[in-house]
N, C-alpha and C. Protein backbone atom coordinates (compact mmCIF):
# COMPACT_ATOMS: atom_id res chain seq x y z
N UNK A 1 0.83 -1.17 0.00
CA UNK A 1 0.00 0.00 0.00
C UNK A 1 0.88 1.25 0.00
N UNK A 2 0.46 2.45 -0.62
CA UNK A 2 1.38 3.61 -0.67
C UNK A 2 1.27 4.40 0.47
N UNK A 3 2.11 4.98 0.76
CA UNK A 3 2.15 5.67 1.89
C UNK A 3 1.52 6.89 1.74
N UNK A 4 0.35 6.80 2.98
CA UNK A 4 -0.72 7.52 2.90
C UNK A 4 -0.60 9.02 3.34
N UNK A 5 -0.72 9.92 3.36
CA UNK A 5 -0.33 11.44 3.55
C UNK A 5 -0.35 11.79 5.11
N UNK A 6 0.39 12.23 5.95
CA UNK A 6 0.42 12.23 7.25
C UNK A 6 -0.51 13.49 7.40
N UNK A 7 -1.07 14.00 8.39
CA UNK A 7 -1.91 15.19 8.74
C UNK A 7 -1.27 15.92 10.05
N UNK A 8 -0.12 16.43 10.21
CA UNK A 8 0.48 17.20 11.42
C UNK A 8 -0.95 17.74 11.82
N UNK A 9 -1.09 17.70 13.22
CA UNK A 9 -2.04 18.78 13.73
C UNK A 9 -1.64 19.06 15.82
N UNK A 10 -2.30 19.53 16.16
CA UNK A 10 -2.24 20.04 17.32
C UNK A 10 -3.38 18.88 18.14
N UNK A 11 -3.12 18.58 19.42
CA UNK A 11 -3.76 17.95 20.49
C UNK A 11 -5.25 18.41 20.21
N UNK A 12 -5.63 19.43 20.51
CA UNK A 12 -7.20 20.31 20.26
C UNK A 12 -7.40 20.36 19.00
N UNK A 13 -6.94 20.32 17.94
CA UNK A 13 -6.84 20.20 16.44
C UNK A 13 -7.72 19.06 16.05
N UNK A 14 -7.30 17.73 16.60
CA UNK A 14 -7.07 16.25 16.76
C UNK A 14 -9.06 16.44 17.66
N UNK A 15 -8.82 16.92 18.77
CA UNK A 15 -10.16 16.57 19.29
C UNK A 15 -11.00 17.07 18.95
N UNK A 16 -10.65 18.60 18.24
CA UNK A 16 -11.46 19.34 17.52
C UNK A 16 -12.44 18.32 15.72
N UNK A 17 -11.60 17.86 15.57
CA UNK A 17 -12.10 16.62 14.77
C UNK A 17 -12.86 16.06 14.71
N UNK A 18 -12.48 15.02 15.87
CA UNK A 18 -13.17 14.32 16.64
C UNK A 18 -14.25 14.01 16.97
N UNK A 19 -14.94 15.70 17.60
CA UNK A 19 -15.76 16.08 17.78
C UNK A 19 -16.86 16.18 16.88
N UNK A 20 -16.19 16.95 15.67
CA UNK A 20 -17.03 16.91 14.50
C UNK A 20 -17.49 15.55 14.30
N UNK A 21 -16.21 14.45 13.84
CA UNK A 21 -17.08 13.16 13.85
C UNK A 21 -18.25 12.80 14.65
N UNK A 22 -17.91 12.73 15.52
CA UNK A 22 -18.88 12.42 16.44
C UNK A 22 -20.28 13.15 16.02
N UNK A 23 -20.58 14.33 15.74
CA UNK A 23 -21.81 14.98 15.50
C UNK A 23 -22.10 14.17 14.17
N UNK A 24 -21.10 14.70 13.41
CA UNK A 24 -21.91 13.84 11.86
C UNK A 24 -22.20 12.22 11.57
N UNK A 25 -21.47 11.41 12.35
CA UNK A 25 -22.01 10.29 12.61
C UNK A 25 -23.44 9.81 13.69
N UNK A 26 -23.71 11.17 14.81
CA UNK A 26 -24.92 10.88 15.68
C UNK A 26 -26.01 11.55 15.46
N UNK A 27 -25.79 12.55 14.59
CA UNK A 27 -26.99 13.83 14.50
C UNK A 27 -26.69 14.17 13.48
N UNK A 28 -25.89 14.38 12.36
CA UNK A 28 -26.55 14.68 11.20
C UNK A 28 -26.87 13.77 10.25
N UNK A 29 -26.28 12.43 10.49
CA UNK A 29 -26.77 11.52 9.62
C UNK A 29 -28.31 11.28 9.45
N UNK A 30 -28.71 11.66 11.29
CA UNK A 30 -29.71 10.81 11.20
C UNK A 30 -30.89 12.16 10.87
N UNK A 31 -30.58 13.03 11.01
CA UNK A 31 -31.49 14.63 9.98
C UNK A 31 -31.27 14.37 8.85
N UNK A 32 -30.53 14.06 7.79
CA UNK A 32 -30.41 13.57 6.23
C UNK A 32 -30.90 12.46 5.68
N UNK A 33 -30.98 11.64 7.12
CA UNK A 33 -31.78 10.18 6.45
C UNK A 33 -33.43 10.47 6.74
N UNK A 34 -33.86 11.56 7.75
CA UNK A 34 -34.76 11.99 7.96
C UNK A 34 -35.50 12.97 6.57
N UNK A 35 -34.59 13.77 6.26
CA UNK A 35 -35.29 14.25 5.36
C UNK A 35 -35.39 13.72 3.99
N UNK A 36 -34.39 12.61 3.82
CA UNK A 36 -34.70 12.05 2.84
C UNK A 36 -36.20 11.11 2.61
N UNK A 37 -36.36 10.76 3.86
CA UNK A 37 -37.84 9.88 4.33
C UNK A 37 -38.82 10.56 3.79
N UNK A 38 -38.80 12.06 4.06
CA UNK A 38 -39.79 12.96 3.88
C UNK A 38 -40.00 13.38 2.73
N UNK A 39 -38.42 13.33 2.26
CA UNK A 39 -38.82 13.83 0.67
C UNK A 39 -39.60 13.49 -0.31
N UNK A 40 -39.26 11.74 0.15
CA UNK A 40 -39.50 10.36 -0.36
C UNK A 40 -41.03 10.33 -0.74
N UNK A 41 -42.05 11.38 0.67
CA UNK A 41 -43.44 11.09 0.91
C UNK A 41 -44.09 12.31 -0.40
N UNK A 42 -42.90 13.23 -0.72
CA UNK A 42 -43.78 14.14 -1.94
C UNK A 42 -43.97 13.27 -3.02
N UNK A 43 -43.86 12.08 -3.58
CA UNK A 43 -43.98 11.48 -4.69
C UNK A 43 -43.04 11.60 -5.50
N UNK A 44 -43.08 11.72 -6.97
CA UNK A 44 -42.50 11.08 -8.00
C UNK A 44 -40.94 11.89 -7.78
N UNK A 45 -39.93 11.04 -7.96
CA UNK A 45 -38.64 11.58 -7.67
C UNK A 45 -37.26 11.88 -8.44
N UNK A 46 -38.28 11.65 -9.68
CA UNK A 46 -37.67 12.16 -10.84
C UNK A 46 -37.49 13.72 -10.93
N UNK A 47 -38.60 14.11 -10.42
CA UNK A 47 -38.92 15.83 -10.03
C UNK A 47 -39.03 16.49 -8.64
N UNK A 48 -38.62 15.77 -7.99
CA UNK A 48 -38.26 16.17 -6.60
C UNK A 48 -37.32 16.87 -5.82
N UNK A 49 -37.33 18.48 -5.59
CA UNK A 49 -36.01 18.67 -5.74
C UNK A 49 -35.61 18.88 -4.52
N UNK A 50 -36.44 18.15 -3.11
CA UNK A 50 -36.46 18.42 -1.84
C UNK A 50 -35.57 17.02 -1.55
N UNK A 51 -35.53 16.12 -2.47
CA UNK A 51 -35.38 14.35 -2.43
C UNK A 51 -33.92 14.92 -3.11
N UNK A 52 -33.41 15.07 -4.06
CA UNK A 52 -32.20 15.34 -4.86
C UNK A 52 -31.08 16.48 -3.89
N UNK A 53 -31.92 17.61 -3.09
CA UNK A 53 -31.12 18.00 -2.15
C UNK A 53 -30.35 17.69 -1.22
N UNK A 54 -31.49 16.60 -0.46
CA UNK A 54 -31.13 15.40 0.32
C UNK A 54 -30.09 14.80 0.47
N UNK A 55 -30.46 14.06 -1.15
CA UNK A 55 -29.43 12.78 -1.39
C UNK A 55 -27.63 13.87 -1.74
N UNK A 56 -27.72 15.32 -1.78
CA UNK A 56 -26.56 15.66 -1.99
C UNK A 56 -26.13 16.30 -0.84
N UNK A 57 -26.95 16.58 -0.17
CA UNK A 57 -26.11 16.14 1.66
C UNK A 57 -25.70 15.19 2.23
N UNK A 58 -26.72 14.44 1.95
CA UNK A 58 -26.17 12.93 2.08
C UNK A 58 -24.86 12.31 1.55
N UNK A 59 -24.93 13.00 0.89
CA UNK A 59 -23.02 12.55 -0.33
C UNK A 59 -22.18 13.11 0.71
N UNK A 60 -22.72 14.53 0.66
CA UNK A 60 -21.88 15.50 1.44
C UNK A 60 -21.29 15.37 2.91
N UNK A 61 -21.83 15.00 3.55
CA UNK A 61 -21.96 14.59 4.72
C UNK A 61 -20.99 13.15 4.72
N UNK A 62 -21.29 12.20 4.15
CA UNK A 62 -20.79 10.93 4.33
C UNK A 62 -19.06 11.21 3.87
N UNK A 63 -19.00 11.53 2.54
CA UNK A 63 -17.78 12.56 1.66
C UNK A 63 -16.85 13.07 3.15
N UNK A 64 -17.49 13.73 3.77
CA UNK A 64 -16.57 14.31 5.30
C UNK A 64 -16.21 13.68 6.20
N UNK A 65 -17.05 12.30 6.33
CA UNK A 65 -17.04 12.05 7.12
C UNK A 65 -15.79 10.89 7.33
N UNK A 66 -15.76 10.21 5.66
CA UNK A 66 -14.91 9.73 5.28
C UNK A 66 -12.97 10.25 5.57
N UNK A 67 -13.32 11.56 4.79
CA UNK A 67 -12.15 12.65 4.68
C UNK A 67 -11.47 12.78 6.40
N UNK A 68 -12.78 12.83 7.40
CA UNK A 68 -12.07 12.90 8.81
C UNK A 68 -11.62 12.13 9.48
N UNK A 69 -11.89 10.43 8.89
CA UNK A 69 -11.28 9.40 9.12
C UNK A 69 -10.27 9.01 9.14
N UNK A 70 -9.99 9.64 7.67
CA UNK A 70 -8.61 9.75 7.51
C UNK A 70 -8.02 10.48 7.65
N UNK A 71 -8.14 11.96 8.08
CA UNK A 71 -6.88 12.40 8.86
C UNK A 71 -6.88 12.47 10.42
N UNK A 72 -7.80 11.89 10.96
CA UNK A 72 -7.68 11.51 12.03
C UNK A 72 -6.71 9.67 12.57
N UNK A 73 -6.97 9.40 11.42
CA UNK A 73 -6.38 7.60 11.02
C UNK A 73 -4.51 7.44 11.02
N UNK A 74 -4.27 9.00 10.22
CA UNK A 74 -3.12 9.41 9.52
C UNK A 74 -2.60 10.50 10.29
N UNK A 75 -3.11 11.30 12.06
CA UNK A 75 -2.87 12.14 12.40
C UNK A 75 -1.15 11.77 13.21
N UNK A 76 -0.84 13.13 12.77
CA UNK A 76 0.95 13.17 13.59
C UNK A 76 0.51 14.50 14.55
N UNK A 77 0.73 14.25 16.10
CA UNK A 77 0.58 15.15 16.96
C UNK A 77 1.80 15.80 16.59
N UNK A 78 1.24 17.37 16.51
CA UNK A 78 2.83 18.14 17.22
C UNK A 78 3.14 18.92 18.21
N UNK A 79 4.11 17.96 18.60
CA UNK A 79 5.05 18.24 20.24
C UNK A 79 5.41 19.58 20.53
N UNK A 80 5.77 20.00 21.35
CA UNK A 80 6.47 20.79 21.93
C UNK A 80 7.81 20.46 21.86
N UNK A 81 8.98 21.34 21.32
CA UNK A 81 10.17 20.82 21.15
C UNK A 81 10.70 22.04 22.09
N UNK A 82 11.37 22.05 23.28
CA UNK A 82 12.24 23.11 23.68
C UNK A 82 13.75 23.80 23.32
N UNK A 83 13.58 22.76 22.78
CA UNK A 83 14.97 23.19 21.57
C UNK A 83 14.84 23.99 20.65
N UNK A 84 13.48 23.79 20.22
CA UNK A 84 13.53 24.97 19.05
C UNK A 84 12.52 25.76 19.26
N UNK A 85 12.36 26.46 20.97
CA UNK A 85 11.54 27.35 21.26
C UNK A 85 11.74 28.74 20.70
N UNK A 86 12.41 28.87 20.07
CA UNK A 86 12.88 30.36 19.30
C UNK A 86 12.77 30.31 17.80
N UNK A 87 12.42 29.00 17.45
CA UNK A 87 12.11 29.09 15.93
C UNK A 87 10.97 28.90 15.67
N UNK A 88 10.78 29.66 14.35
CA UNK A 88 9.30 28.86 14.14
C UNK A 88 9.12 27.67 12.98
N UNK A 89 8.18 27.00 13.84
CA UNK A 89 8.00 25.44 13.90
C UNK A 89 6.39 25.20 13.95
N UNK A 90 5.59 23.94 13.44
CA UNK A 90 4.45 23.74 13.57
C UNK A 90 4.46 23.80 15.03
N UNK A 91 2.85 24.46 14.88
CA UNK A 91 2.29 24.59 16.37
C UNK A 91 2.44 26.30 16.97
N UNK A 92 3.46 26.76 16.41
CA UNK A 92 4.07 28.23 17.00
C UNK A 92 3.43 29.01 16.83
N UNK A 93 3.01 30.30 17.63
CA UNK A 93 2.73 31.27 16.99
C UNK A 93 3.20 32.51 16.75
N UNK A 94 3.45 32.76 15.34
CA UNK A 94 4.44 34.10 15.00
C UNK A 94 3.63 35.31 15.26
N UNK A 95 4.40 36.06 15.60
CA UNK A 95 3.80 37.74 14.60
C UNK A 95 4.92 38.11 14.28
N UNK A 96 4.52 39.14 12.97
CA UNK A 96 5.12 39.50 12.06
C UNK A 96 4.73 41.56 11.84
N UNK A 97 5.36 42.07 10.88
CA UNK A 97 5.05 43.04 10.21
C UNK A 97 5.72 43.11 9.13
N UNK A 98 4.76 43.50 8.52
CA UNK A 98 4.72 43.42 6.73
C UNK A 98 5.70 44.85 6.81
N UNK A 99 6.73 44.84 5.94
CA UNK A 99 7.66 46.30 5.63
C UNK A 99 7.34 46.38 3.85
N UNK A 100 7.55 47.67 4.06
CA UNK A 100 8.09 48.55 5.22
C UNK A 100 7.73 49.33 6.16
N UNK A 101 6.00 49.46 6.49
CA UNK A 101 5.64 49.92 7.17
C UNK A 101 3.75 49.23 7.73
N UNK A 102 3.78 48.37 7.57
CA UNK A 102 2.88 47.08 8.37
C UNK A 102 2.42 47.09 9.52
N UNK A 103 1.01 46.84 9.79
CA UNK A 103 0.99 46.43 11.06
C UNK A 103 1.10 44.79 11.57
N UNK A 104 1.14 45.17 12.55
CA UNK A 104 1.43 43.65 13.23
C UNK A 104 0.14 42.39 13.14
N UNK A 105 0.89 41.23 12.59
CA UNK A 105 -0.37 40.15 12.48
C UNK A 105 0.13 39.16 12.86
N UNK A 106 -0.40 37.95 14.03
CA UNK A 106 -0.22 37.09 14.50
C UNK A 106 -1.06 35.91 13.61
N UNK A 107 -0.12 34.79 13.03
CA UNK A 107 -0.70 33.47 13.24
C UNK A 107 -0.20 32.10 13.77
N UNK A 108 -0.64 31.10 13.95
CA UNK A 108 -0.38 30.14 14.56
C UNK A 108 -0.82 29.48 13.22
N UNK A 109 0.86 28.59 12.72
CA UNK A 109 1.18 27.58 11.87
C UNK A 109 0.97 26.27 12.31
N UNK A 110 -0.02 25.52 11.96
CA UNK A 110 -0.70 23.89 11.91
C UNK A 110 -0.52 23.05 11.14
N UNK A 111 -1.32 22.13 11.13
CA UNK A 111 -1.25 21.59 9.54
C UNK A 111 -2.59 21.47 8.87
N UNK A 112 -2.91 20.96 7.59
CA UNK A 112 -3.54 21.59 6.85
C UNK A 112 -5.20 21.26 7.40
N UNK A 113 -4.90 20.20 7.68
CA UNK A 113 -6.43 19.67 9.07
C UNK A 113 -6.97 20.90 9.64
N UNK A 114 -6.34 21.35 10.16
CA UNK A 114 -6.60 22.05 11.29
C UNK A 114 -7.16 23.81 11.09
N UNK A 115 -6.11 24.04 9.45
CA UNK A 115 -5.97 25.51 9.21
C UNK A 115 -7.61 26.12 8.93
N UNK A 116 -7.49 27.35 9.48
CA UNK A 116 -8.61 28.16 9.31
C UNK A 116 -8.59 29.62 9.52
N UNK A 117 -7.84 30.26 8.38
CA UNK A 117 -7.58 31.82 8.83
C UNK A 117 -7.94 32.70 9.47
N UNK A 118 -9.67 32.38 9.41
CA UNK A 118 -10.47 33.53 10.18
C UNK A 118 -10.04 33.28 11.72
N UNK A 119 -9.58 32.24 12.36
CA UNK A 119 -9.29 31.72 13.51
C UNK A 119 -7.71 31.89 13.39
N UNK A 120 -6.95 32.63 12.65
CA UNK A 120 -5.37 32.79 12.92
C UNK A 120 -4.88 31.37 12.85
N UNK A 121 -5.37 30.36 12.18
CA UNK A 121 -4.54 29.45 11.89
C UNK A 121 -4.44 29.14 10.33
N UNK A 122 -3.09 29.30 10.28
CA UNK A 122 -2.37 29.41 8.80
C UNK A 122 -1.67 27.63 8.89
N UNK A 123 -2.12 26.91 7.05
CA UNK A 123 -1.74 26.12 7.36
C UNK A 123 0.09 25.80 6.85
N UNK A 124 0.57 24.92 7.48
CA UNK A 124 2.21 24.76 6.96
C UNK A 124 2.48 24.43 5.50
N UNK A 125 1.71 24.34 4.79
CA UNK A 125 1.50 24.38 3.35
C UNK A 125 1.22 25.59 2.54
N UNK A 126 1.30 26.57 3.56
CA UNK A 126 0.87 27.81 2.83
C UNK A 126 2.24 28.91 2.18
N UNK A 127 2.32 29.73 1.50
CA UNK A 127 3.45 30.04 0.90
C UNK A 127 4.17 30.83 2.46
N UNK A 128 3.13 31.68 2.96
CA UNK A 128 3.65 31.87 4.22
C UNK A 128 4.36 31.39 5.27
N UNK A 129 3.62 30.50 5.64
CA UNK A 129 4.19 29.62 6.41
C UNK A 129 5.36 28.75 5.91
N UNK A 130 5.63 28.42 4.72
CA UNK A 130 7.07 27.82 4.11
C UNK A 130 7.69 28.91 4.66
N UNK A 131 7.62 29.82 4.47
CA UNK A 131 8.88 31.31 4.21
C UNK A 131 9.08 31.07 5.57
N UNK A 132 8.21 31.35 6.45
CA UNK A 132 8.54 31.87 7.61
C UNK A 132 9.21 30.25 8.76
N UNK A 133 8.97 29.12 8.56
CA UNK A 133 9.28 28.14 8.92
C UNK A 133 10.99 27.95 9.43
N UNK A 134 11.53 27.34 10.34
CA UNK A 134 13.02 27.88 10.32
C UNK A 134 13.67 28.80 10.79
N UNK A 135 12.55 30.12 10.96
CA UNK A 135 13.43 31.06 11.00
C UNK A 135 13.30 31.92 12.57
N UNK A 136 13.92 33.26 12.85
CA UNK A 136 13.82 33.37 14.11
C UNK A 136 13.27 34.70 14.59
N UNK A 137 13.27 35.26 15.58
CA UNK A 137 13.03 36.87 15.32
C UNK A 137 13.61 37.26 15.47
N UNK A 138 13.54 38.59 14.64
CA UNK A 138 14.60 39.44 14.20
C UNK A 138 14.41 39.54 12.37
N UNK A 139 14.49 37.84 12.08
CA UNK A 139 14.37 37.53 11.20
C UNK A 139 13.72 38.25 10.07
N UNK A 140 14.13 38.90 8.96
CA UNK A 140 13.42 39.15 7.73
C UNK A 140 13.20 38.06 6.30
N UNK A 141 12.07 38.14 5.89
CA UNK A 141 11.69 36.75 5.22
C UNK A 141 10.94 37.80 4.36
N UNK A 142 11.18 36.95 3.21
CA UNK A 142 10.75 37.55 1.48
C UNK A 142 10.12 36.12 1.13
N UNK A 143 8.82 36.66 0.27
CA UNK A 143 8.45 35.51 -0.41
C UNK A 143 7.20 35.68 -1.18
N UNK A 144 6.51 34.88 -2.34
CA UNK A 144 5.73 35.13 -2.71
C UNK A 144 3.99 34.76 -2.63
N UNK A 145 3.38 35.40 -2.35
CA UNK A 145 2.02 35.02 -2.27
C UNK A 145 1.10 35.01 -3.38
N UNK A 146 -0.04 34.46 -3.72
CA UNK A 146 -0.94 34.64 -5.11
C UNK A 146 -0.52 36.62 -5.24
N UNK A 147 -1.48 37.37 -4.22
CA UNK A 147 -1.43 38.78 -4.10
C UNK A 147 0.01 39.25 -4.70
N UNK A 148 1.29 38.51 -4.82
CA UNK A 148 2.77 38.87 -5.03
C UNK A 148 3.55 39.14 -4.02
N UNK A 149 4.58 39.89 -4.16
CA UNK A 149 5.87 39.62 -3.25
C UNK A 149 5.57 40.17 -1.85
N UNK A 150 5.65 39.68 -0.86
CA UNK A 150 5.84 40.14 0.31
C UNK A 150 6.88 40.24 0.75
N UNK A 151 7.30 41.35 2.10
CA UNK A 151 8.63 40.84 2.83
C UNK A 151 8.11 41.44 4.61
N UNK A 152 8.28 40.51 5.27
CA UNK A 152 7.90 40.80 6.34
C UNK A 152 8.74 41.06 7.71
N UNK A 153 8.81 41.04 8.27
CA UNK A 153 10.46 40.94 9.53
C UNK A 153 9.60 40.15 11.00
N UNK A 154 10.06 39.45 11.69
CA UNK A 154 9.64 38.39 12.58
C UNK A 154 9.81 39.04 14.11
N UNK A 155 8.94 39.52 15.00
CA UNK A 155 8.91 40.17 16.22
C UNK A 155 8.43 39.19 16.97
N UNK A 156 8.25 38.12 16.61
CA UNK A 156 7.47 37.18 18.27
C UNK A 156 7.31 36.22 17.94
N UNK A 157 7.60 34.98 18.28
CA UNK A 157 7.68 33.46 18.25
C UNK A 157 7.52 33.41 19.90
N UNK A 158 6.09 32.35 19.86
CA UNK A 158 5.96 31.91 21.40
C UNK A 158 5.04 30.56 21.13
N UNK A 159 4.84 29.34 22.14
CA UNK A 159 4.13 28.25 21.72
C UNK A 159 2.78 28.25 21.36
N UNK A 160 1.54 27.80 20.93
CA UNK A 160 0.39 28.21 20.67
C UNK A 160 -0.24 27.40 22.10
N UNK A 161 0.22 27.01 22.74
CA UNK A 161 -0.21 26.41 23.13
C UNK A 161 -0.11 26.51 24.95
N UNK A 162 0.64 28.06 24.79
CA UNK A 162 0.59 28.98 26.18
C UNK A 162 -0.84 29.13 26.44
């Protein structure tokens, strides 16, 4: 078998998951198999578009539920390393400022499980997070984003998990 894609994530990342499973296997399955019942009762279902909605939550739903299996199946916790408490490393959280004249923006680098920007988590696959990976504060880091070139300088590395 090929070696299946690992999913770095965080302890709360991992249960944060979890959790979700747990809902979509106890309560939403059983609202999608519900409304499919119902749909079932408008008749012909060739033209049903309450029955066809259904059945594409139903995809939808199962589709995730699958997807969380496996990176929960395939999950790599990440540790706390005190050795490389001054770099940044999955799990960390940086701030930065964009130069040459930026304000300050904090995120906490995960892995891709886990990432969700509006929540300051950037995932380690992101062009950002490559750049900034490695490095320390003080640190100035150049690199490119869809938007184009950035260059930012590194003011704070601390664990996310203070």
């Amino acid at each position: 078998m090929a070696n299946e894609k690992q999913y770095p994530m965080t302890l709360a990342g991992k249960e944060k998951l979890e959790k979700e499973l747990e809902y979509l296997k106890t309560e939403k399955r059983k609202e999608v198999v519900e409304r499919i019942k119902v749909a079932r009762g408008f008749g012909d279902l060739s033209e049903n578009s309450e029955y066809d909605s259904a059945k594409e939550e139903q995809a939808f739903v199962e589709s995730r539920i699958s997807a969380i299996e496996n990176m929960l199946r395939n999950a790599v916790i990440i540790e706390e390393n005190e050795d490389e408490a001054d770099i940044v490393t999955l799990g960390k959280a940086v701030t930065f400022v964009e130069l040459p004249d930026g304000e300050e923006e904090e995120y906490v680098i995960v892995g891709s499980a886990e990432a969700d920007p509006f929540e300051g988590k950037i995932s380690n696959d992101s062009p950002i997070a490559k750049a900034l990976m490695g490095h320390k504060v003080g640190d100035v880091v150049k690199f490119t984003t869809p938007g184009g070139e950035m260059e930012v300088k590194i003011v704070n590395i601390r664990s996310s998990y203070e």
